[in-house]
C-alpha atoms as a PDB file:
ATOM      1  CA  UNK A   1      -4.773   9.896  14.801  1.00  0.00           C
ATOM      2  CA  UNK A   2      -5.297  10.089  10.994  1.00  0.00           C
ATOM      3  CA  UNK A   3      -3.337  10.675   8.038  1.00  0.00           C
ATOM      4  CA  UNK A   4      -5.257  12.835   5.563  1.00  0.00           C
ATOM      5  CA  UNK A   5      -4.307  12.985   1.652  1.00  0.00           C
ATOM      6  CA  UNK A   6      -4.871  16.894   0.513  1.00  0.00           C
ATOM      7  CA  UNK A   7      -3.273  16.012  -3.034  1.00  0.00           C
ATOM      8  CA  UNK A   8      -2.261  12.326  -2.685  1.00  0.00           C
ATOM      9  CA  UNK A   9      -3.035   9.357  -5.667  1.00  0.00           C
ATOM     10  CA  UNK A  10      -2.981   5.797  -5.975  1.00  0.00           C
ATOM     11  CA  UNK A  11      -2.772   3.939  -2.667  1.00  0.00           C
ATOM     12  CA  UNK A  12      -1.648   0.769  -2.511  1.00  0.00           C
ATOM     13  CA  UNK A  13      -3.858  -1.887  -0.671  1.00  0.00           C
ATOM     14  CA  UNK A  14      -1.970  -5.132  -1.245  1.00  0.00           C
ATOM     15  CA  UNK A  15       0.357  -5.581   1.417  1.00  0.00           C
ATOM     16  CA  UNK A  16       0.260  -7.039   5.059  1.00  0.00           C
ATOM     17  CA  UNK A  17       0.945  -4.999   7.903  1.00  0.00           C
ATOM     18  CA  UNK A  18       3.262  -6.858  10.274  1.00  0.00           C
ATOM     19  CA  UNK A  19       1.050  -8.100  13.388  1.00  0.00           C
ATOM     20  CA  UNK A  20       3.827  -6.827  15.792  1.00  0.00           C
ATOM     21  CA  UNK A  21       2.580  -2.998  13.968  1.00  0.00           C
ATOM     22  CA  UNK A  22      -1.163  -3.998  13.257  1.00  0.00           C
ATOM     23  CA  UNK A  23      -2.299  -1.908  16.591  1.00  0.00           C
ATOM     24  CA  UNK A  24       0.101   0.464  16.837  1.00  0.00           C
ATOM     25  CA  UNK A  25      -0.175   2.630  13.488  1.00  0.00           C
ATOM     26  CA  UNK A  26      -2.155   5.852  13.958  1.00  0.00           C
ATOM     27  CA  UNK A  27      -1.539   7.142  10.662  1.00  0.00           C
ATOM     28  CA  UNK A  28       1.068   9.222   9.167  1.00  0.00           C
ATOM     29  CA  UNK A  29       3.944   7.007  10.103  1.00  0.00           C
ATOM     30  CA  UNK A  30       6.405   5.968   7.375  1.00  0.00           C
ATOM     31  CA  UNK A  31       6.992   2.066   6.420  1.00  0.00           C
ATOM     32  CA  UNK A  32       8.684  -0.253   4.259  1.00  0.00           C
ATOM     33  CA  UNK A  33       8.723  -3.680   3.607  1.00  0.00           C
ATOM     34  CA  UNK A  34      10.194  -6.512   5.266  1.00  0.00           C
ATOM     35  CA  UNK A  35      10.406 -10.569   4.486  1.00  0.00           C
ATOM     36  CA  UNK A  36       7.859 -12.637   6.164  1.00  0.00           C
ATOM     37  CA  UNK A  37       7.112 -16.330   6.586  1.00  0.00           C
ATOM     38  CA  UNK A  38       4.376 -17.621   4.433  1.00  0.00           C
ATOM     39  CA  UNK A  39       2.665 -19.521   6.763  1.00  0.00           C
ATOM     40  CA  UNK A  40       0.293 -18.562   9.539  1.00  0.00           C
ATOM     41  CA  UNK A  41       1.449 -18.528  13.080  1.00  0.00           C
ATOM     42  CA  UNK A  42       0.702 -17.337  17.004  1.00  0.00           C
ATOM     43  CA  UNK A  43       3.312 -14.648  16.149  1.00  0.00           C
ATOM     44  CA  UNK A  44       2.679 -13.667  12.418  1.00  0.00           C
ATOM     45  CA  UNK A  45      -0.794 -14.261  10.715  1.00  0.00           C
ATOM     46  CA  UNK A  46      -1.724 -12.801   7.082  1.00  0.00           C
ATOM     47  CA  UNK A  47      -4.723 -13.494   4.520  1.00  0.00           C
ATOM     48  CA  UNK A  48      -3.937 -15.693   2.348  1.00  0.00           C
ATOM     49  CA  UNK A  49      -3.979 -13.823  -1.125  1.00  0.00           C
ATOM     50  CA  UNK A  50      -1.096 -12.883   0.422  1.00  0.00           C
ATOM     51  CA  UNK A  51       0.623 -16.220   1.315  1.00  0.00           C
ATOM     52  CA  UNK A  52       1.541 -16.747  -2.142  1.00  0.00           C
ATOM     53  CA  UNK A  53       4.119 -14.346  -2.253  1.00  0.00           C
ATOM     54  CA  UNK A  54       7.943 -15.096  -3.094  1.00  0.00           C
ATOM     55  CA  UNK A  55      11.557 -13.726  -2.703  1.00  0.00           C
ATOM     56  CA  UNK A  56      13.852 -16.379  -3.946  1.00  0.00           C
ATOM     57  CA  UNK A  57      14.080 -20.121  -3.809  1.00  0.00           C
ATOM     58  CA  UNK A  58      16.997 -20.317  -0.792  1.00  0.00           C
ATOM     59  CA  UNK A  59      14.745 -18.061   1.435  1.00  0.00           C
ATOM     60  CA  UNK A  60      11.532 -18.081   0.390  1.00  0.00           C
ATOM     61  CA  UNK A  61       9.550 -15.761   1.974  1.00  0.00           C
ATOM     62  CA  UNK A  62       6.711 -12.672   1.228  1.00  0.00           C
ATOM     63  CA  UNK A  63       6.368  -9.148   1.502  1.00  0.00           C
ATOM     64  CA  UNK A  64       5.289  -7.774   4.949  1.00  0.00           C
ATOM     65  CA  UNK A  65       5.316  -4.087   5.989  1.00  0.00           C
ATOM     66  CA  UNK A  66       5.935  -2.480   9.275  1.00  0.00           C
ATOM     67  CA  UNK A  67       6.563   1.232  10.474  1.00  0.00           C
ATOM     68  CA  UNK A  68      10.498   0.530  11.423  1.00  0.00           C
ATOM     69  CA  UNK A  69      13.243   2.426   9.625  1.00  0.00           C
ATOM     70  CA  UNK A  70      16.759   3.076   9.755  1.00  0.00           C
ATOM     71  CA  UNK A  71      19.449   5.473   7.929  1.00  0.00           C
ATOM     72  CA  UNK A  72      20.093   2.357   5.557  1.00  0.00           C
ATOM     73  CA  UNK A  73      16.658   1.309   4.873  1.00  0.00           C
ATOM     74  CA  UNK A  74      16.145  -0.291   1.668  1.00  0.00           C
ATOM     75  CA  UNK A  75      13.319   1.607  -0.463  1.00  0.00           C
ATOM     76  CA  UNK A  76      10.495   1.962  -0.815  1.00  0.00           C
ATOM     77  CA  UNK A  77       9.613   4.578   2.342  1.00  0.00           C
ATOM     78  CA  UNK A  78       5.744   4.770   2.070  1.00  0.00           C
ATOM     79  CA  UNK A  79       3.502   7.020   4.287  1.00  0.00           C
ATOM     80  CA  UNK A  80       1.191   4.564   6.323  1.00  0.00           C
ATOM     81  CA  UNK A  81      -2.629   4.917   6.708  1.00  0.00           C
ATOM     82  CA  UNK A  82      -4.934   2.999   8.992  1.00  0.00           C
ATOM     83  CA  UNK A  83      -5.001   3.497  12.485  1.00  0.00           C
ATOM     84  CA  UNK A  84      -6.518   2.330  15.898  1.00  0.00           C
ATOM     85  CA  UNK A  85      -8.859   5.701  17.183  1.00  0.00           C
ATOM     86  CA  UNK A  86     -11.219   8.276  15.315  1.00  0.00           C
ATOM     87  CA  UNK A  87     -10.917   7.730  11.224  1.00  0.00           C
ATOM     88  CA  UNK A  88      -8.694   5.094  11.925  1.00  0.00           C
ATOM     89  CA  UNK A  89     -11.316   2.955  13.126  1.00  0.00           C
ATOM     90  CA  UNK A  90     -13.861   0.597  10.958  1.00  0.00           C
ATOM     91  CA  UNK A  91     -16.989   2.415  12.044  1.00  0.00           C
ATOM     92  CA  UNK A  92     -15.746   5.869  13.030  1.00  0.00           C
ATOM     93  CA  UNK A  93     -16.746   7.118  16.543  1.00  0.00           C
ATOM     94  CA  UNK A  94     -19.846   8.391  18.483  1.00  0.00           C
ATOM     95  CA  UNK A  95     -20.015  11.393  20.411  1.00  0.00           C
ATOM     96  CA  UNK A  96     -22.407  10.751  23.146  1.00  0.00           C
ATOM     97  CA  UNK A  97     -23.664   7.641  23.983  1.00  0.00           C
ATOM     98  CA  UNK A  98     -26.016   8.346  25.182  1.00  0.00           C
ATOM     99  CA  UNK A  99     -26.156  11.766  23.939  1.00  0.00           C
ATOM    100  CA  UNK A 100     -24.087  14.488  25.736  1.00  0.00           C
ATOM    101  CA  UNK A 101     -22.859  12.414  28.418  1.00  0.00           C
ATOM    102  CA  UNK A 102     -19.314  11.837  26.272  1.00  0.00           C
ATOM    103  CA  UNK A 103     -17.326  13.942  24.610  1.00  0.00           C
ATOM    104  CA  UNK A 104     -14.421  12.541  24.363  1.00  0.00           C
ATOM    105  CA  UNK A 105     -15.935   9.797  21.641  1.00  0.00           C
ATOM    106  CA  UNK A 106     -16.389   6.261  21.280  1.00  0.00           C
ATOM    107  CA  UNK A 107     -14.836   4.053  19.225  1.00  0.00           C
ATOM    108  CA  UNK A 108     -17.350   2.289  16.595  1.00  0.00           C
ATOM    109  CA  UNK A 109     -15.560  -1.016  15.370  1.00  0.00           C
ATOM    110  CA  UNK A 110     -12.387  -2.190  15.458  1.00  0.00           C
ATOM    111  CA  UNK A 111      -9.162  -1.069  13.545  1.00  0.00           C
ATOM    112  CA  UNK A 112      -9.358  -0.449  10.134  1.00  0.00           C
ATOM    113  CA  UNK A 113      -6.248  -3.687   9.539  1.00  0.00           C
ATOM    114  CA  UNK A 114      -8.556  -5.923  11.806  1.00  0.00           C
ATOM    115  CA  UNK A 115     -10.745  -7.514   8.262  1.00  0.00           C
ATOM    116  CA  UNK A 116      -7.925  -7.325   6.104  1.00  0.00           C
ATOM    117  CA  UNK A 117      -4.443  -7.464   8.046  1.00  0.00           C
ATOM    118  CA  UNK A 118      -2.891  -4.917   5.648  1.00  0.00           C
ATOM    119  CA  UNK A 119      -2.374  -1.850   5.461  1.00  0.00           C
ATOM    120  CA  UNK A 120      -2.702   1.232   3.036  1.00  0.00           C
ATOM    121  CA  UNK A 121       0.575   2.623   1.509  1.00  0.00           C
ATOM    122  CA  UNK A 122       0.514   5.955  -0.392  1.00  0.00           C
ATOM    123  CA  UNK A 123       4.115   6.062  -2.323  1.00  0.00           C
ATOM    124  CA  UNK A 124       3.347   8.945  -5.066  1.00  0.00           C
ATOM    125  CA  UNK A 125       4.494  12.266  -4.175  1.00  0.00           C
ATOM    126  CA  UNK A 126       1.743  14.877  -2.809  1.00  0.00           C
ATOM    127  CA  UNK A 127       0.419  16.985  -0.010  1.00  0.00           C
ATOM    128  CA  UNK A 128      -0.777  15.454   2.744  1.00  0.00           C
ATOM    129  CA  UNK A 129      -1.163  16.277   6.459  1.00  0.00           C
ATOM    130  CA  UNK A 130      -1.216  14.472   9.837  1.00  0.00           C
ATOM    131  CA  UNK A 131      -3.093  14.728  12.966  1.00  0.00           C
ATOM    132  CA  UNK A 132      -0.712  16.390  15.799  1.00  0.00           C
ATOM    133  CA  UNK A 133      -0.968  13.664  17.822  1.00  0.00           C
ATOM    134  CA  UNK A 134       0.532  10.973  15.190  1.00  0.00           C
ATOM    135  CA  UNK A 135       3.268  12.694  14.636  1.00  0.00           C
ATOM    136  CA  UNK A 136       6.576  13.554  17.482  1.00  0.00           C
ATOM    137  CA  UNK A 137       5.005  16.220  19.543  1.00  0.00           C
ATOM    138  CA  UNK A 138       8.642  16.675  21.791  1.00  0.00           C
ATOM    139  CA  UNK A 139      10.243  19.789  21.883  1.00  0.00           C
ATOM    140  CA  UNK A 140      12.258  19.643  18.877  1.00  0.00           C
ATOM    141  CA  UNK A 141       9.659  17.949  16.875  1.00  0.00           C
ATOM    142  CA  UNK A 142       6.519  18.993  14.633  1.00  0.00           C
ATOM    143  CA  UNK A 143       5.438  21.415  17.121  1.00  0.00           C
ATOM    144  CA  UNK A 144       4.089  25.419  16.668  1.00  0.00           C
ATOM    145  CA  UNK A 145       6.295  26.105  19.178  1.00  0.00           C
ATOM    146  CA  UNK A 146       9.441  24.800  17.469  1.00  0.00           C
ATOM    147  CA  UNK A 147      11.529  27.866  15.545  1.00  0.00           C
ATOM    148  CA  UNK A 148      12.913  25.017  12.870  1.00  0.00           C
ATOM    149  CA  UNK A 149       9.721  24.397  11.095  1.00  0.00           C
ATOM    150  CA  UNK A 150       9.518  26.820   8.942  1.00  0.00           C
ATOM    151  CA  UNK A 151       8.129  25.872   4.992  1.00  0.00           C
ATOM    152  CA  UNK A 152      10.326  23.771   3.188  1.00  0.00           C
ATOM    153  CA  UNK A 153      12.549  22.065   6.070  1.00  0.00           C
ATOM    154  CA  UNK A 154      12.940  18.832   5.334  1.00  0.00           C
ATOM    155  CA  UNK A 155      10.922  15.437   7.489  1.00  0.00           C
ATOM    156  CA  UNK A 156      12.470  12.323   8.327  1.00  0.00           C
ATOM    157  CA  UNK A 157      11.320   9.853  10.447  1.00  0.00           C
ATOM    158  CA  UNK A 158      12.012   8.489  14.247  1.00  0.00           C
ATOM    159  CA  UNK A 159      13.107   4.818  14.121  1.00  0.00           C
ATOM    160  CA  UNK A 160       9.805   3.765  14.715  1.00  0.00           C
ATOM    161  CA  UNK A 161       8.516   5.285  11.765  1.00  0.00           C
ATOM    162  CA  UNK A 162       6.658   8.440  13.331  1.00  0.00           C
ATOM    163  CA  UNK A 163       7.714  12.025  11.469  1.00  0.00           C
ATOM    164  CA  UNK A 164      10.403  14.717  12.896  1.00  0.00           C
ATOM    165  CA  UNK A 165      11.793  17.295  11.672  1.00  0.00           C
ATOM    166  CA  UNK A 166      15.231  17.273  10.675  1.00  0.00           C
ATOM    167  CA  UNK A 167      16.896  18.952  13.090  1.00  0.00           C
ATOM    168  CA  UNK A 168      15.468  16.826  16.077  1.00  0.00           C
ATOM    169  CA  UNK A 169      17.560  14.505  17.610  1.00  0.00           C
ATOM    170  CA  UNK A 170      15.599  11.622  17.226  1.00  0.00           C
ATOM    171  CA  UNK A 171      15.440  12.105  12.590  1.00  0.00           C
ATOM    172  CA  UNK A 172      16.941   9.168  11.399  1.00  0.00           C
ATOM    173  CA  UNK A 173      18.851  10.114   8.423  1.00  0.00           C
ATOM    174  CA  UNK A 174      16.791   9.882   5.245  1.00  0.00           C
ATOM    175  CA  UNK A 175      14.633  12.432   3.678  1.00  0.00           C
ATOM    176  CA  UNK A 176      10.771  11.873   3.039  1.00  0.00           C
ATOM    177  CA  UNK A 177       9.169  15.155   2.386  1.00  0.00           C
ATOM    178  CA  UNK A 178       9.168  18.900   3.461  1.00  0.00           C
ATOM    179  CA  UNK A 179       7.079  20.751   6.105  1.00  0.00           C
ATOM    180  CA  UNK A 180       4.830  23.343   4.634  1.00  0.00           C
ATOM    181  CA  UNK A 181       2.655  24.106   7.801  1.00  0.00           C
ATOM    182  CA  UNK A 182       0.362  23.498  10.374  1.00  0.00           C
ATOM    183  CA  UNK A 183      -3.408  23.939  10.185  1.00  0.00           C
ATOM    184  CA  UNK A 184      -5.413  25.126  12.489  1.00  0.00           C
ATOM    185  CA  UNK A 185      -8.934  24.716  11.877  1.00  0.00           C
ATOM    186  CA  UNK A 186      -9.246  23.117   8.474  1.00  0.00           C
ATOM    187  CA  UNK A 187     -12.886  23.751   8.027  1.00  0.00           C
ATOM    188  CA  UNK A 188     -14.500  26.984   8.419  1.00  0.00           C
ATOM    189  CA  UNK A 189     -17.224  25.802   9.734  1.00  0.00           C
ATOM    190  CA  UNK A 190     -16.684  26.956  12.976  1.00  0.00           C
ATOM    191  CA  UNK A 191     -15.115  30.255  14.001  1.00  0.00           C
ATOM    192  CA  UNK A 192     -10.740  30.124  13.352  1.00  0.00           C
ATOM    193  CA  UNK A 193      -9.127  31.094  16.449  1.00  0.00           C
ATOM    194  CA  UNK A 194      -7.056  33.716  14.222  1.00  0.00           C
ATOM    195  CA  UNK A 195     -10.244  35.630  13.487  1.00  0.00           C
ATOM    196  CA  UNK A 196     -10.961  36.412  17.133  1.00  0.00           C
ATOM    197  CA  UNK A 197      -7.316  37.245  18.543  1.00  0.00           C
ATOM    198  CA  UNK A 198      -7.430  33.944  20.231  1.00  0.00           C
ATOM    199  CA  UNK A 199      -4.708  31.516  21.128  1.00  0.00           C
ATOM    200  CA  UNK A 200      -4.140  28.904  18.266  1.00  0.00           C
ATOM    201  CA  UNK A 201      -3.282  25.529  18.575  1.00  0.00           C
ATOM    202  CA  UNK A 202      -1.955  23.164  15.685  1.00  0.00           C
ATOM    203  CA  UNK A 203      -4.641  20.316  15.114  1.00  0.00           C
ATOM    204  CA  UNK A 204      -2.925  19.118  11.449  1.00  0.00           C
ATOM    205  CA  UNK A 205       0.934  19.103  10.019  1.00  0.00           C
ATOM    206  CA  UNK A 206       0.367  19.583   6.718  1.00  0.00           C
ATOM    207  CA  UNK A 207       3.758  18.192   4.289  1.00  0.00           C
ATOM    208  CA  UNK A 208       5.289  17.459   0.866  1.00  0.00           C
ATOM    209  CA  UNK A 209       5.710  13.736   0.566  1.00  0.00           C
ATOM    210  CA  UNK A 210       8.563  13.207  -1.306  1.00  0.00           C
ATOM    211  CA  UNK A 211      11.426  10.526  -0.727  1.00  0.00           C
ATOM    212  CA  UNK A 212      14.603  12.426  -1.740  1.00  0.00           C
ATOM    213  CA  UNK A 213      17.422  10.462  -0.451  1.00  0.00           C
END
């Protein structure tokens, strides 16, 4: 549940994440911005360095950003961090607990929008990759079992912001980036399943962020 920048520069920190999104971002997902009121509510709450935003004097209103996109979406498309399990919690997770009893991990800390409300956007092209399970996983999607992602097909996103390929039924119609493979085992710290004949299975999607149309 992660999004992991391989060659990936200047995040952006600034902007409120949309409480209807806050829990719901895993990492990986693209966003944009949308207006939001600029005062604090049961249904829309933001810190208030933020409050003091402004669109224009009929509708005045601030930046907010949430994971929701369609073929006409105004720019900018950013690649969302955060998230709600493993690095996208505060204080990481525990194995154990007490030791060897779990090992499925426990989350340490809330989610990493909970002190802040906003969420990181990374908007310069670069490599980055995304745990399997953040991105779709269906049939037609990002999956090692799918004969459409080979290097260089173009991503899009689902409406709700998660990444496809282009070809699945589900891409909404704009371009962010380009598949250029799945890892593995990213660390060689343990033995690859490659080196031993064994069955592999993808744990990473590795892509070319790039917002082409």
């Amino acid at each position: 549940m992660a999004l992991y920048p391989y060659q990936g520069l200047l995040p952006l920190g600034q902007f409120d994440v949309l409480d209807d999104y806050a829990t719901v971002i895993k990492g990986g997902e693209i966003g944009t911005v949308f207006p939001a009121v600029r005062t604090n509510s049961a249904d829309e709450k933001a810190a208030y360095d933020v409050l003091d935003g402004y669109t224009n004097a009929t509708d005045v209103m601030r930046a907010g950003v949430a994971p929701s996109i369609t073929a006409t979406s105004l720019r900018p498309l950013w690649l969302l961090d955060e998230g709600t399990a493993g690095y996208g919690v505060l204080f990481g997770s525990v194995i154990g607990s007490p030791v060897g009893l779990s090992t499925t991990g426990t989350n340490l800390g809330p989610h990493t929008t909970a002190g802040s409300g906003k969420v990181t956007c990374w908007s310069i092209p670069g490599i980055y990759a995304i745990s399997v399970d953040a991105v779709d996983t269906s049939a037609d999607g990002l999956v090692l079992t799918n004969s459409n992602c080979d290097p260089g097909v173009a991503i899009r996103p689902q409406a709700d912001g998660v990444l496809t390929v282009t070809t699945a039924a589900t891409a909404v119609a704009v371009t962010v980036g380009q598949f250029m493979e799945f890892d593995t085992k990213p660390f060689l710290v343990t033995t690859p399943a490659s080196l031993i004949g064994a069955t592999e299975s993808a744990v990473r999607v590795v892509m070319y962020y790039n917002v082409s149309n």
